[in-house]
C-alpha atoms as a PDB file:
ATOM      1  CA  UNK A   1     -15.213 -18.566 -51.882  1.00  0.00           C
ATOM      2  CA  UNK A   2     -14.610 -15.118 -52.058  1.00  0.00           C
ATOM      3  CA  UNK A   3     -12.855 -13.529 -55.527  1.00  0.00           C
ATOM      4  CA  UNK A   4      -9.478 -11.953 -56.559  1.00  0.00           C
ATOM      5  CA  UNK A   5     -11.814  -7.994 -56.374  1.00  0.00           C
ATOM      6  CA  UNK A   6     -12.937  -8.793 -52.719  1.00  0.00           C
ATOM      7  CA  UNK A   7      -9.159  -9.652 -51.814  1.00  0.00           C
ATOM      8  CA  UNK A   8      -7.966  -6.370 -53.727  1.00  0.00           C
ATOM      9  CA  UNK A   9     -10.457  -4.689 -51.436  1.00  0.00           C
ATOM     10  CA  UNK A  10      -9.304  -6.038 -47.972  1.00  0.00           C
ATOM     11  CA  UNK A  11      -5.978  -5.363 -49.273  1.00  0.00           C
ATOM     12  CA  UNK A  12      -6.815  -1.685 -49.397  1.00  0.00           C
ATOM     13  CA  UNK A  13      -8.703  -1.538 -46.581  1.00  0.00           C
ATOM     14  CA  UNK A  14      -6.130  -2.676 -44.194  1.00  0.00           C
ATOM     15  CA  UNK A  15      -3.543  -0.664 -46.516  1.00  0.00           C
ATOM     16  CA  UNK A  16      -5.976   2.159 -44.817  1.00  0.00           C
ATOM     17  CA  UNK A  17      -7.078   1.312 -41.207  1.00  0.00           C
ATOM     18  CA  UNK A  18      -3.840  -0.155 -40.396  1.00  0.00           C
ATOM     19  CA  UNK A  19      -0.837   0.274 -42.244  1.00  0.00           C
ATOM     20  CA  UNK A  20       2.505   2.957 -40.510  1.00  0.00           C
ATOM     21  CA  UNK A  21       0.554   2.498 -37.556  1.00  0.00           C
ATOM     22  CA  UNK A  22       1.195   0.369 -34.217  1.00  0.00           C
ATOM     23  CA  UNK A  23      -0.930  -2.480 -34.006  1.00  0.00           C
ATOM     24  CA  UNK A  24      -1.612  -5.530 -31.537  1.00  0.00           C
ATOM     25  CA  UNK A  25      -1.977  -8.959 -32.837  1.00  0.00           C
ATOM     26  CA  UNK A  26      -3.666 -11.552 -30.758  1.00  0.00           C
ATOM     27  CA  UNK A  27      -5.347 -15.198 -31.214  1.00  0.00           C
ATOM     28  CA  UNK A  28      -7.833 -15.336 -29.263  1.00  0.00           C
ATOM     29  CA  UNK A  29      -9.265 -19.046 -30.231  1.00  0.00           C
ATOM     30  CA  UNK A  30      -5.542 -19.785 -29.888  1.00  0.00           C
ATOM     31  CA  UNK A  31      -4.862 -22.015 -33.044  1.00  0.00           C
ATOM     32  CA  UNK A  32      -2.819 -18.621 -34.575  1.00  0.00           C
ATOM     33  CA  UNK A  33      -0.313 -17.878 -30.963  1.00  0.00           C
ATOM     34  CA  UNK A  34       2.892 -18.324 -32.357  1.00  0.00           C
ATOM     35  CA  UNK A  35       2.398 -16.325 -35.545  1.00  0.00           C
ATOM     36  CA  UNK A  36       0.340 -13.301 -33.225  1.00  0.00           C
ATOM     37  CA  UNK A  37       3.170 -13.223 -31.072  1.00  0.00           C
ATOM     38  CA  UNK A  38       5.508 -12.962 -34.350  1.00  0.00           C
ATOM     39  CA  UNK A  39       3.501 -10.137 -35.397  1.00  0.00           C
ATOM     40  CA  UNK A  40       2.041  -8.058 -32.118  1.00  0.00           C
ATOM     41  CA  UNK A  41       3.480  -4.522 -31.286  1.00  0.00           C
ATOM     42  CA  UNK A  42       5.282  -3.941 -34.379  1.00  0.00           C
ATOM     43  CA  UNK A  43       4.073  -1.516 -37.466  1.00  0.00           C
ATOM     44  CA  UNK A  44       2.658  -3.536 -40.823  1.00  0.00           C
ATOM     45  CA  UNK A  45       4.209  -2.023 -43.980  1.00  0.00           C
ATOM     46  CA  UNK A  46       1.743  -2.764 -46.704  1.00  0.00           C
ATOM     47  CA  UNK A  47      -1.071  -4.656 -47.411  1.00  0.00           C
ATOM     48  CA  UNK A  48      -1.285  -6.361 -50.981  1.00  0.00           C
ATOM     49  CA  UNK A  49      -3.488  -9.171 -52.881  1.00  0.00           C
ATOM     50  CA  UNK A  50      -2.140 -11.793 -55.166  1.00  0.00           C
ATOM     51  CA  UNK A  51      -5.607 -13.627 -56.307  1.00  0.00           C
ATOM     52  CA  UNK A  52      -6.689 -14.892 -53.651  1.00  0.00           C
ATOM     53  CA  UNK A  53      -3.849 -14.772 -51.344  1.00  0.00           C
ATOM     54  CA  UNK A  54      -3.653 -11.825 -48.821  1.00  0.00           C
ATOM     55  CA  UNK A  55       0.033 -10.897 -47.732  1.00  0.00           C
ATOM     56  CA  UNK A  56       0.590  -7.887 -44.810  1.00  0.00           C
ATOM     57  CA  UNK A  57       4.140  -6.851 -44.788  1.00  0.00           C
ATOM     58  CA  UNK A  58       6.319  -6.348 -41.460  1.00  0.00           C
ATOM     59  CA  UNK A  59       9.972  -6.351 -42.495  1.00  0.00           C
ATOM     60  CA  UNK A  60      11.011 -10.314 -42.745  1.00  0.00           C
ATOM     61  CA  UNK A  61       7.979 -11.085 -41.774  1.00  0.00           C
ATOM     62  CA  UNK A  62       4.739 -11.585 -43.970  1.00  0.00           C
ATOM     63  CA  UNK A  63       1.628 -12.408 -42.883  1.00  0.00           C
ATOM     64  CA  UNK A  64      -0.244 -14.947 -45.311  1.00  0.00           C
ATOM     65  CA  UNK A  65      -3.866 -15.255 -45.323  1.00  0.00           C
ATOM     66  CA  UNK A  66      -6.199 -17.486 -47.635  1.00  0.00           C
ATOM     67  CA  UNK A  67      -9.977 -16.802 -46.671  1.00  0.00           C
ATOM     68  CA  UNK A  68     -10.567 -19.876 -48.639  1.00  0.00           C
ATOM     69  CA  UNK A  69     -14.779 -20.847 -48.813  1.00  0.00           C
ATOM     70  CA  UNK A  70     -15.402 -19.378 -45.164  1.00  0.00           C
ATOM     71  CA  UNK A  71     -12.844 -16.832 -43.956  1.00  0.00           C
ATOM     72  CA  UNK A  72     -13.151 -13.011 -43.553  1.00  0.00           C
ATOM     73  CA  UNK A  73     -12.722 -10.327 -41.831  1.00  0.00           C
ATOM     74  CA  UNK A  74     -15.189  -8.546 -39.646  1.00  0.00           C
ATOM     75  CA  UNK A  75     -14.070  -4.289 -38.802  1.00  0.00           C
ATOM     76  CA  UNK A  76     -15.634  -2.362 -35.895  1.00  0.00           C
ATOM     77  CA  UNK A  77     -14.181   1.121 -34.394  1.00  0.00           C
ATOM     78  CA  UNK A  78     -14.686   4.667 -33.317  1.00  0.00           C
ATOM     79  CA  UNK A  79     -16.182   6.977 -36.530  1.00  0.00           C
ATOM     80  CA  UNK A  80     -12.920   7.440 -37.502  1.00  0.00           C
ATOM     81  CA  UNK A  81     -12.544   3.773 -38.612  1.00  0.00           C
ATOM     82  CA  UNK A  82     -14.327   3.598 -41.551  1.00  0.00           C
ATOM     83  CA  UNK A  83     -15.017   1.085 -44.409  1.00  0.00           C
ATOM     84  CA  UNK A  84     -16.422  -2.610 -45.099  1.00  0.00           C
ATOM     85  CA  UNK A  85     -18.045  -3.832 -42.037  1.00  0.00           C
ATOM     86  CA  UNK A  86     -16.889  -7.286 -43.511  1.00  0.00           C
ATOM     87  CA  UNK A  87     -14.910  -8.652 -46.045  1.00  0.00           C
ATOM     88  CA  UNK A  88     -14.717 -12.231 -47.172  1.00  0.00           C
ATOM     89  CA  UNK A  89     -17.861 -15.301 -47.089  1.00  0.00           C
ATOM     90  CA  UNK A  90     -21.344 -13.731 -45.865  1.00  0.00           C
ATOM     91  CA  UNK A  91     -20.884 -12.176 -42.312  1.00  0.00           C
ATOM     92  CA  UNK A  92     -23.672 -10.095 -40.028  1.00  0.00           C
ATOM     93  CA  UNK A  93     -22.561  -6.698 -39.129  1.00  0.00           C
ATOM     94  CA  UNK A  94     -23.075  -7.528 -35.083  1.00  0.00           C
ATOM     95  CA  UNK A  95     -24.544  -5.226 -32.597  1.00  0.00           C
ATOM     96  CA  UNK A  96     -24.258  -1.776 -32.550  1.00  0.00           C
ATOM     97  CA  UNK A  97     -21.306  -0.767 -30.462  1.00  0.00           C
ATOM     98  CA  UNK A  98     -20.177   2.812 -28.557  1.00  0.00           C
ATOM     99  CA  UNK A  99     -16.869   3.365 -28.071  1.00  0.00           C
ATOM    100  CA  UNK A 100     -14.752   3.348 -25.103  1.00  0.00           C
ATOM    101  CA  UNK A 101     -11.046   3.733 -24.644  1.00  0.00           C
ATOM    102  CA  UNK A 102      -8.421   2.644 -22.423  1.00  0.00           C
ATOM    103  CA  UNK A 103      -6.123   5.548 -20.793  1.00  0.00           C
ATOM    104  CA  UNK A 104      -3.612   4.716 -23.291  1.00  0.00           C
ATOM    105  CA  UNK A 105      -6.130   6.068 -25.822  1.00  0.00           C
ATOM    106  CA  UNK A 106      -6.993   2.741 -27.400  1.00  0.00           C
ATOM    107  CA  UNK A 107     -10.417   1.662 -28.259  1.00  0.00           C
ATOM    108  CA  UNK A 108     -11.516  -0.999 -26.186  1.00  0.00           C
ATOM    109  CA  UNK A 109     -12.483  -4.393 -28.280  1.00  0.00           C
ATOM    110  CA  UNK A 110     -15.726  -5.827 -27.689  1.00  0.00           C
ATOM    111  CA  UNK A 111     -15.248  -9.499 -26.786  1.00  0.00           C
ATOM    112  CA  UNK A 112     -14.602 -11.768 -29.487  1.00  0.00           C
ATOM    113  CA  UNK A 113     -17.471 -13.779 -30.707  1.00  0.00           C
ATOM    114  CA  UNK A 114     -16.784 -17.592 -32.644  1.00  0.00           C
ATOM    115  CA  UNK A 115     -14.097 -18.495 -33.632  1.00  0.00           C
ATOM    116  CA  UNK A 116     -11.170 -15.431 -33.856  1.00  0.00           C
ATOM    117  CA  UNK A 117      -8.072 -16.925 -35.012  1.00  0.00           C
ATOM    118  CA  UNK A 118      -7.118 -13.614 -35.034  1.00  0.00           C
ATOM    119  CA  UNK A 119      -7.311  -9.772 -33.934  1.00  0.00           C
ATOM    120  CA  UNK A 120      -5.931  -6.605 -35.062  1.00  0.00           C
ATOM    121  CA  UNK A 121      -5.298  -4.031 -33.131  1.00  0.00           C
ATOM    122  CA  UNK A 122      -5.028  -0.050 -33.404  1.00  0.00           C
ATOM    123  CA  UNK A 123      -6.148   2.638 -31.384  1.00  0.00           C
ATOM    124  CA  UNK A 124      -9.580   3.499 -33.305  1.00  0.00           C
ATOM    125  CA  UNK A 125     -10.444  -0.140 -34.382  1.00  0.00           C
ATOM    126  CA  UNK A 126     -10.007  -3.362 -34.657  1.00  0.00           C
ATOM    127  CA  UNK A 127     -10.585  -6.326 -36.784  1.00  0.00           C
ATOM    128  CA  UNK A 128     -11.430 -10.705 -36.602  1.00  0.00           C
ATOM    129  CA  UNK A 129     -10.134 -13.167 -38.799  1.00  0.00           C
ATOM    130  CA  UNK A 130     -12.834 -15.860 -38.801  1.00  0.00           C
ATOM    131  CA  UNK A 131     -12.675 -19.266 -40.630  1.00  0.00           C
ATOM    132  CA  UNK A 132      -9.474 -18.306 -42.994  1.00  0.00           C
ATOM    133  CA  UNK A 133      -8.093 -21.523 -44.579  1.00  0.00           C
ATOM    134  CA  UNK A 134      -4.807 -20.576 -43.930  1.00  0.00           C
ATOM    135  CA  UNK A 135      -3.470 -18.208 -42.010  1.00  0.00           C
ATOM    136  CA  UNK A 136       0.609 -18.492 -40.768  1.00  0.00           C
ATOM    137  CA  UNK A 137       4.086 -15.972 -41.557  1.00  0.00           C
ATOM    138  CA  UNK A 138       6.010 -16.994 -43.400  1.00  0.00           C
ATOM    139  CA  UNK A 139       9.760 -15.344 -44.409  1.00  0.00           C
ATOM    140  CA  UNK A 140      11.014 -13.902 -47.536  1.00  0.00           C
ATOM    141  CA  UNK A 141      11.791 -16.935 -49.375  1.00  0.00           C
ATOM    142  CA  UNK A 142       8.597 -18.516 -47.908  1.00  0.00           C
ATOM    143  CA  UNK A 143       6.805 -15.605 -49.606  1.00  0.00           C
ATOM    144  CA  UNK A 144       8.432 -15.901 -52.970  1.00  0.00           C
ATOM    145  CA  UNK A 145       7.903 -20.119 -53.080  1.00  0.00           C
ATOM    146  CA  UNK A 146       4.290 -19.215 -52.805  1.00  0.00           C
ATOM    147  CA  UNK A 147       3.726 -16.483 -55.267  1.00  0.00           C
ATOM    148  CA  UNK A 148       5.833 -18.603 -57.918  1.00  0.00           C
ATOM    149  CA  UNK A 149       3.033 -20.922 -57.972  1.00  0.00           C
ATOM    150  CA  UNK A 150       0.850 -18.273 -58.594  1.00  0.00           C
ATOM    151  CA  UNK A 151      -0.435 -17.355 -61.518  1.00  0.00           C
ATOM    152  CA  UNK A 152      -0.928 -13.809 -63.153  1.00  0.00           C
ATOM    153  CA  UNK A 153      -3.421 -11.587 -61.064  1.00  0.00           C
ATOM    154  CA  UNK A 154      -5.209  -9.579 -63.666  1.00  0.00           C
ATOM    155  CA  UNK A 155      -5.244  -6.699 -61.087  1.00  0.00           C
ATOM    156  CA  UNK A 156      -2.152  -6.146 -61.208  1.00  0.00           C
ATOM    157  CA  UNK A 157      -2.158  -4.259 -64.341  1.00  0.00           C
ATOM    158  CA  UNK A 158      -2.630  -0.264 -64.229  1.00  0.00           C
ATOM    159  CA  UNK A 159      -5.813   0.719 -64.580  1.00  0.00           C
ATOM    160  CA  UNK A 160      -7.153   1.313 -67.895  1.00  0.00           C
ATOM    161  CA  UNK A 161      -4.192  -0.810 -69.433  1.00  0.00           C
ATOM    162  CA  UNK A 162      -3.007  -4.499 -70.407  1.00  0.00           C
ATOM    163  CA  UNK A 163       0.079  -5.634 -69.352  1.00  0.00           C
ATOM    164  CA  UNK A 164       1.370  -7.688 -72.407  1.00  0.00           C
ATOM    165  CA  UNK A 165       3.818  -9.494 -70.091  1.00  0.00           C
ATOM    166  CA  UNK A 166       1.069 -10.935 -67.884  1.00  0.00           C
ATOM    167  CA  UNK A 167      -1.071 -11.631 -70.729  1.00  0.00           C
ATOM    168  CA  UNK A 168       1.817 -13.407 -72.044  1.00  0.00           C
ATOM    169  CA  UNK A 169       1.995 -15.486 -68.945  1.00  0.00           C
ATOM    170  CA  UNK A 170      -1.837 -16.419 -68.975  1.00  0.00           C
ATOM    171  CA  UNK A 171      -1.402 -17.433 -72.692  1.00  0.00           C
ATOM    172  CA  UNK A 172       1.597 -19.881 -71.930  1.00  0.00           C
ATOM    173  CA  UNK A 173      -0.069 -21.159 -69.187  1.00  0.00           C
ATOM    174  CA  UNK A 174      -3.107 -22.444 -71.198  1.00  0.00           C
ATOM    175  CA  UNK A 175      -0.751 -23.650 -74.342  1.00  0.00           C
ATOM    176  CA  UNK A 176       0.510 -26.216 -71.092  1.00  0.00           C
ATOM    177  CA  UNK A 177      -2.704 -27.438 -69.895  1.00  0.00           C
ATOM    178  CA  UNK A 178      -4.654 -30.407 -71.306  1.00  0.00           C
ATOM    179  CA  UNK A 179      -7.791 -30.195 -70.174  1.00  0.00           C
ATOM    180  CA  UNK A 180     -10.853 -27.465 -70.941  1.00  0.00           C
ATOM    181  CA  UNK A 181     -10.604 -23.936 -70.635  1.00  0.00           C
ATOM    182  CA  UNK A 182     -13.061 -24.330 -67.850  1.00  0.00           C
ATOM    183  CA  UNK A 183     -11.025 -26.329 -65.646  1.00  0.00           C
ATOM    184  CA  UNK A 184      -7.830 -23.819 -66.540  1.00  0.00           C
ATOM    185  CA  UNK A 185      -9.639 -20.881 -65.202  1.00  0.00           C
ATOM    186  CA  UNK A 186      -9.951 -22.762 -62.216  1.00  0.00           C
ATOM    187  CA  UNK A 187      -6.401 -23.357 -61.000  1.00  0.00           C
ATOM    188  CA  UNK A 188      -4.854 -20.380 -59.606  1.00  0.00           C
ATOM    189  CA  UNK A 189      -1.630 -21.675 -60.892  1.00  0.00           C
ATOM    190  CA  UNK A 190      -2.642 -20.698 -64.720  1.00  0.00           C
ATOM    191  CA  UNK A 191      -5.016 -17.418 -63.909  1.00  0.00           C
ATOM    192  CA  UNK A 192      -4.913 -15.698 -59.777  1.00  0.00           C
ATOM    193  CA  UNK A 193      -7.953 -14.446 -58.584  1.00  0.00           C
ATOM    194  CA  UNK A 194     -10.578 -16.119 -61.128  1.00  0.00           C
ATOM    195  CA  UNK A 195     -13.501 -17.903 -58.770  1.00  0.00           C
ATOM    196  CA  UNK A 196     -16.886 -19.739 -60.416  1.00  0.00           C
ATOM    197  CA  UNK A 197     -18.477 -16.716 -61.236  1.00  0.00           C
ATOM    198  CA  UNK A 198     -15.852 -14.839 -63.110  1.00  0.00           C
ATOM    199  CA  UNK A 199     -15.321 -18.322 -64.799  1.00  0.00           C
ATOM    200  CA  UNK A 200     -18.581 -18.871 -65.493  1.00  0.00           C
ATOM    201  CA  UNK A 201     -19.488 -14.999 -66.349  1.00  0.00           C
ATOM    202  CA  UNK A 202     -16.565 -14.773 -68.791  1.00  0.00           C
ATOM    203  CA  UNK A 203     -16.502 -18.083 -70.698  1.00  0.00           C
ATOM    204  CA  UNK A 204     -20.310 -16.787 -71.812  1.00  0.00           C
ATOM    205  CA  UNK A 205     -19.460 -12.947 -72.814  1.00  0.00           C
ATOM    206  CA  UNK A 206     -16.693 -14.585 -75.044  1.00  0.00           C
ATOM    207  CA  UNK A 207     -18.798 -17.011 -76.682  1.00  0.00           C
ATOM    208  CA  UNK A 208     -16.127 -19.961 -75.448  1.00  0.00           C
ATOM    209  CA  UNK A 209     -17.689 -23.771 -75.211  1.00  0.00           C
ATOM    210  CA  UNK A 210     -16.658 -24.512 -71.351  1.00  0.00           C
ATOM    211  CA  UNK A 211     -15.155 -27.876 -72.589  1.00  0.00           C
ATOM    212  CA  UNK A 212     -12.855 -26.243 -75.172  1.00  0.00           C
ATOM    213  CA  UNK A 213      -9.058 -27.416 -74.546  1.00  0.00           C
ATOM    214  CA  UNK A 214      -7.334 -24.651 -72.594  1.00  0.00           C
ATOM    215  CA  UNK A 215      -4.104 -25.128 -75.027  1.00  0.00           C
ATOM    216  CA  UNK A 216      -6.442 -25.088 -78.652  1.00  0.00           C
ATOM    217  CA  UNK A 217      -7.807 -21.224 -77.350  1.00  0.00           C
ATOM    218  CA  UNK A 218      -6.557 -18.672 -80.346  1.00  0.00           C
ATOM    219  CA  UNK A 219      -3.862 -15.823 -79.461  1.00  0.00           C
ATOM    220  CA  UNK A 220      -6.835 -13.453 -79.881  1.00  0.00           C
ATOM    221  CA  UNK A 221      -9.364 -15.497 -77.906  1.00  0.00           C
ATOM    222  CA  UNK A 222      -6.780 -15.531 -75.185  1.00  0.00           C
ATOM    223  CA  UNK A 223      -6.077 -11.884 -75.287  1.00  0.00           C
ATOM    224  CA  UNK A 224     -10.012 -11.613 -75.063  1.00  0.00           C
ATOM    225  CA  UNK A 225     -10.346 -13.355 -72.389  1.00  0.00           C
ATOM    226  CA  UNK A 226      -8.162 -12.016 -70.207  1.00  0.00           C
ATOM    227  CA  UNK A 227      -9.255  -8.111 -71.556  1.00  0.00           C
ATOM    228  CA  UNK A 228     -12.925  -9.317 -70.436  1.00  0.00           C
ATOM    229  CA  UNK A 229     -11.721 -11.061 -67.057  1.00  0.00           C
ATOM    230  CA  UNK A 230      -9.550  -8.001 -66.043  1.00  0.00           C
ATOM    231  CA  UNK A 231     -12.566  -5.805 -66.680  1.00  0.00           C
ATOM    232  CA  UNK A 232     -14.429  -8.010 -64.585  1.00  0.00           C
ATOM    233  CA  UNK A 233     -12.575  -7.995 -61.281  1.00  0.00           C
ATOM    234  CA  UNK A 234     -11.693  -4.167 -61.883  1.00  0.00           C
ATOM    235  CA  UNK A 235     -15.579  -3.750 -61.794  1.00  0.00           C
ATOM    236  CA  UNK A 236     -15.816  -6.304 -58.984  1.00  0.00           C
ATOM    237  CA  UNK A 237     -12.967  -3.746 -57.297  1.00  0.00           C
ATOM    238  CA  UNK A 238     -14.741  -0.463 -57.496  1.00  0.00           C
ATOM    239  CA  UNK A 239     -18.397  -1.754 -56.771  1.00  0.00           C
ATOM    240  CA  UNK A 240     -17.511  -4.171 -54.338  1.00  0.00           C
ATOM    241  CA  UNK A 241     -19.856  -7.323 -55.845  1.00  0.00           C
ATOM    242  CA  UNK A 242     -19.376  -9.631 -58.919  1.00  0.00           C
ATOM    243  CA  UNK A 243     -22.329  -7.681 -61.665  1.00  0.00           C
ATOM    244  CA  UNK A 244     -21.742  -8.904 -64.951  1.00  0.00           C
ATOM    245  CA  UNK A 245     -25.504  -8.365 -66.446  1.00  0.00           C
ATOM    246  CA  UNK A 246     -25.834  -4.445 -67.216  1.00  0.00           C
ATOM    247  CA  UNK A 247     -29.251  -3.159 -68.680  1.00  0.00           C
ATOM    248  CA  UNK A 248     -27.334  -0.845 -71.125  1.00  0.00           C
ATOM    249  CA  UNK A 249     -25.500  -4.416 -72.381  1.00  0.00           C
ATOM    250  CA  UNK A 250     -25.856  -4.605 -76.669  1.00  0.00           C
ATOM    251  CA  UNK A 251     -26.182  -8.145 -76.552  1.00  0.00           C
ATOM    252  CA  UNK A 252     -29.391  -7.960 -74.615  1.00  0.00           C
ATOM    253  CA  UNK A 253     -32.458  -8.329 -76.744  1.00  0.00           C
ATOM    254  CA  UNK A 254     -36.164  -8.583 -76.349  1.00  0.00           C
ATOM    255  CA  UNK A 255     -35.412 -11.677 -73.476  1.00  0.00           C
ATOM    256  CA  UNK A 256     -33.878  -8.623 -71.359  1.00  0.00           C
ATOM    257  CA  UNK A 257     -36.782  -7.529 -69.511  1.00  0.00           C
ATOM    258  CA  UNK A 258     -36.031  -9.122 -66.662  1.00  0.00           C
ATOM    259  CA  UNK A 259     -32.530  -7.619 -66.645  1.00  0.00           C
ATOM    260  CA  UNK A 260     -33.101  -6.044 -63.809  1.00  0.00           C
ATOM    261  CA  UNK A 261     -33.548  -8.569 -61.451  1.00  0.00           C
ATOM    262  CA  UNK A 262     -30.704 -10.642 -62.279  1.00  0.00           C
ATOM    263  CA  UNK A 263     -26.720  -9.628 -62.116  1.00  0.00           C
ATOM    264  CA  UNK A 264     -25.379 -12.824 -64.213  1.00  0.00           C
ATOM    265  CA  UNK A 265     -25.759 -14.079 -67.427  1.00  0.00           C
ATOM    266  CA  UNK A 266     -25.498 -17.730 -66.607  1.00  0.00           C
ATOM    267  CA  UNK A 267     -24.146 -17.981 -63.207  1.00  0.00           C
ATOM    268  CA  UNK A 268     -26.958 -19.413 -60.936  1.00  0.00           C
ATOM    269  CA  UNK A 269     -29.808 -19.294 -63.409  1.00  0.00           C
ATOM    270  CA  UNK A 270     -29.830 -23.358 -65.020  1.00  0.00           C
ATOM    271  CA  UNK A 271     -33.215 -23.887 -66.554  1.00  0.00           C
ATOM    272  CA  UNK A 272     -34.095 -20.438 -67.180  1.00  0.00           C
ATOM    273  CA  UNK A 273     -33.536 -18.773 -70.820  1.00  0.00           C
ATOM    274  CA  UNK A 274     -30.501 -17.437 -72.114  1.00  0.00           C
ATOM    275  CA  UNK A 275     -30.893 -13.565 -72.489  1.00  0.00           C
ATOM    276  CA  UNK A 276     -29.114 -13.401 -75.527  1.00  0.00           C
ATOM    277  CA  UNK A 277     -30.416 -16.456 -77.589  1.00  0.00           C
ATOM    278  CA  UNK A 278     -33.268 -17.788 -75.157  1.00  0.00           C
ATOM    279  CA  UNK A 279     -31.883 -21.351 -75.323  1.00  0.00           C
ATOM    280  CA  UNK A 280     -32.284 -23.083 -71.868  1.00  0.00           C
ATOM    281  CA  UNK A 281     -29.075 -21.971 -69.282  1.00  0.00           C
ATOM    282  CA  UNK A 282     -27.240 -25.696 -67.995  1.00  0.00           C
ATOM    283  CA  UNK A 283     -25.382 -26.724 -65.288  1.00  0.00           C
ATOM    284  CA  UNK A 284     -23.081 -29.469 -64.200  1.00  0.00           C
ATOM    285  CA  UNK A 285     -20.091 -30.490 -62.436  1.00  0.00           C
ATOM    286  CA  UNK A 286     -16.619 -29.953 -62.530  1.00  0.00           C
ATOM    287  CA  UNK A 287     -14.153 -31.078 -60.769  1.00  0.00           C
ATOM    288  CA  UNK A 288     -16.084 -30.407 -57.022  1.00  0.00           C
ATOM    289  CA  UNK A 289     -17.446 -27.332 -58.468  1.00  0.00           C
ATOM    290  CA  UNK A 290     -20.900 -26.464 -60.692  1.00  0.00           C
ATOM    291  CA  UNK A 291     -20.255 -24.927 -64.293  1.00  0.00           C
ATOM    292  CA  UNK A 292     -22.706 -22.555 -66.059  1.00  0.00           C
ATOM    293  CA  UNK A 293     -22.915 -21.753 -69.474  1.00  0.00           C
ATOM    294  CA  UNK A 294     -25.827 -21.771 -72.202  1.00  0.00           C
ATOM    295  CA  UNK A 295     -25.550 -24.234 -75.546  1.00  0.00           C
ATOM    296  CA  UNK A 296     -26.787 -21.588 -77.622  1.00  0.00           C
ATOM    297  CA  UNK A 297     -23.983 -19.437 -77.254  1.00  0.00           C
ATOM    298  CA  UNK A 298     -20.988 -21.358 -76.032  1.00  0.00           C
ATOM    299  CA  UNK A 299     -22.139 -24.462 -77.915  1.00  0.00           C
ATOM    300  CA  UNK A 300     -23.073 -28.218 -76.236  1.00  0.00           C
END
C-alpha cells in the first residue's frame, strides 16, 4: 500500500498538472458516473494529502481518493505535462505515445486500458485512476467526518520544524491505546500516513521493542519517534521512495559492507544479520500484516 510521502507527491503533482485549470472528468469502467459527472467541466481548487487520503477541492465538492493496496494514478501528455509517469502500487509506464489534439486544442487521450474508474482531463494531459479503494465526493461536512478520524499527518508540519500541537496529538493518542506500539503505528486513527515500512524502519532507528504498549512509550521516546517518522516521509517526499539505510549512517559498523545494496534496516531482510549488532533480523505477523525488527536492538 502506498505511504503518506507518495500521497504528498500526487498531491503536488495534480496541485501542478491540474489545478485553476478546466478539466474533464469521466469513468470510463463506469463504477465512478455519478461522482465524474459531479466533477466534469468545472476548475479543481487544490490538491492536498491527509496520510493516506487524497482530497481535490472544487467548491462544495471534494473529491476523496484512497489508493488503498492497488490504486494509482498513471499521467501521459504533450512535453509540457511533466512529472511521475505513475503514482501509487507498481504500474508500467505504457507505450510511447505522440501527441495529437482535437480543434479545441485538447490532447487527444489514448484509449483507456483496465480498469479506469476514472480520467482527468486538461488540454496537455491526462491521467487514470486504477484500482483506488475508494474513490466518491463527498460535501463539506462529509470531508470534515473523515479527517476527524484521522490522525496527525507528520507532513503537515513546515519543513525543518515540529509542530508541538501535532506531536501533542500523536502522544495522546498512544497514552489511549492498549495494545503495542507496533499495532498503534498502524491505525491511521493514532498516526496518518505511517505504512509497514515506516513502521517497521522507525521502531528499529529508535531502539523500541515492537511489542512495547503504545500508552507505557516515554514523553521523550514519543517526541523521538515522531522527530524520526517525520524525517522519514519528508525524505520519502523529496526522493520519491522509502530509503532509510544511508552509507554515511553512524550506527553502521563493520556489518555495513553490504550497505549498498540494501535501503532498510529490517524491513524485508528476516534471517539476514542486523547491521548494527549482527543478531539475526525476524519477522512475524500482525494483525494481517508482517512486522520486522531485530532482538538485538529492539529486544525479543
Amino acid at each position: 500500500m502506498p505511504e503518506g510521502h507518495t500521497l504528498h507527491r500526487l498531491a503536488e503533482q495534480i496541485n501542478r498538472l491540474f489545478t485553476g485549470r478546466q478539466w474533464r472528468v469521466s469513468s470510463p469502467q463506469g463504477r465512478f458516473s455519478a461522482g465524474a459527472a459531479r466533477l466534469t467541466d468545472r476548475v479543481p481548487e487544490r490538491a492536498e494529502a491527509w496520510g493516506k487520503q487524497l482530497f481535490v477541492h472544487l467548491g462544495a465538492d471534494i473529491w476523496q481518493v484512497h489508493l488503498g493496496l492497488y490504486g494509482a494514478f498513471s499521467f501521459r501528455g504533450d512535453e509540457t505535462f511533466a512529472g511521475a509517469a505513475s503514482l501509487g502500487a507498481p504500474r508500467t509506464s505504457g507505450e510511447r505515445f505522440t501527441p495529437q489534439y482535437d480543434d479545441a486544442g485538447w490532447i487527444i487521450p489514448a484509449p483507456p486500458t483496465g480498469s479506469v474508474r476514472a480520467r482527468i482531463h486538461v488540454p496537455h494531459g491526462w491521467a487514470d485512476l486504477r484500482g483506488p479503494a475508494r474513490c466518491q465526493v463527498l460535501n463539506p461536512m462529509q470531508y470534515q467526518a473523515v479527517i476527524a478520524r484521522l490522525g496527525p499527518d507528520p507532513l503537515h508540519q513546515p519543513a525543518g520544524l515540529i509542530n508541538e500541537q501535532l506531536l501533542a496529538q500523536f502522544r495522546q493518542h498512544l497514552a489511549r491505546r492498549r495494545d503495542s506500539i507496533a499495532a498503534a503505528l498502524m491505525d491511521q486513527a493514532v498516526i496518518a500516513g505511517v505504512g509497514n515500512i515506516y513502521r517497521a524502519e522507525s521502531l528499529f532507528l529508535e531502539q523500541l521493542d515492537p511489542d512495547a504498549p503504545a500508552q507505557e512509550l516515554e514523553p521523550a521516546q514519543t517526541a523521538s519517534l515522531w522527530q524520526t517518522l517525520t524525517e522519514q516521509l519528508r525524505t520519502g517526499v523529496a526522493e520519491g521512495i522509502i530509503r532509510t539505510l544511508r552509507p554515511e549512517d553512524p550506527h553502521l559498523g563493520a556489518r555495513g559492507a553490504d550497505r549498498k545494496l540494501r535501503r532498510h534496516w529490517v524491513y524485508q531482510h528476516q534471517g539476514t544479520p542486523c547491521l548494527r549488532c549482527g543478531e539475526t533480523i525476524r519477522m512475524r505477523e500482525l494483525k494481517g500484516r508482517r512486522l520486522y525488527w531485530c532482538p538485538g536492538c529492539q529486544g525479543r
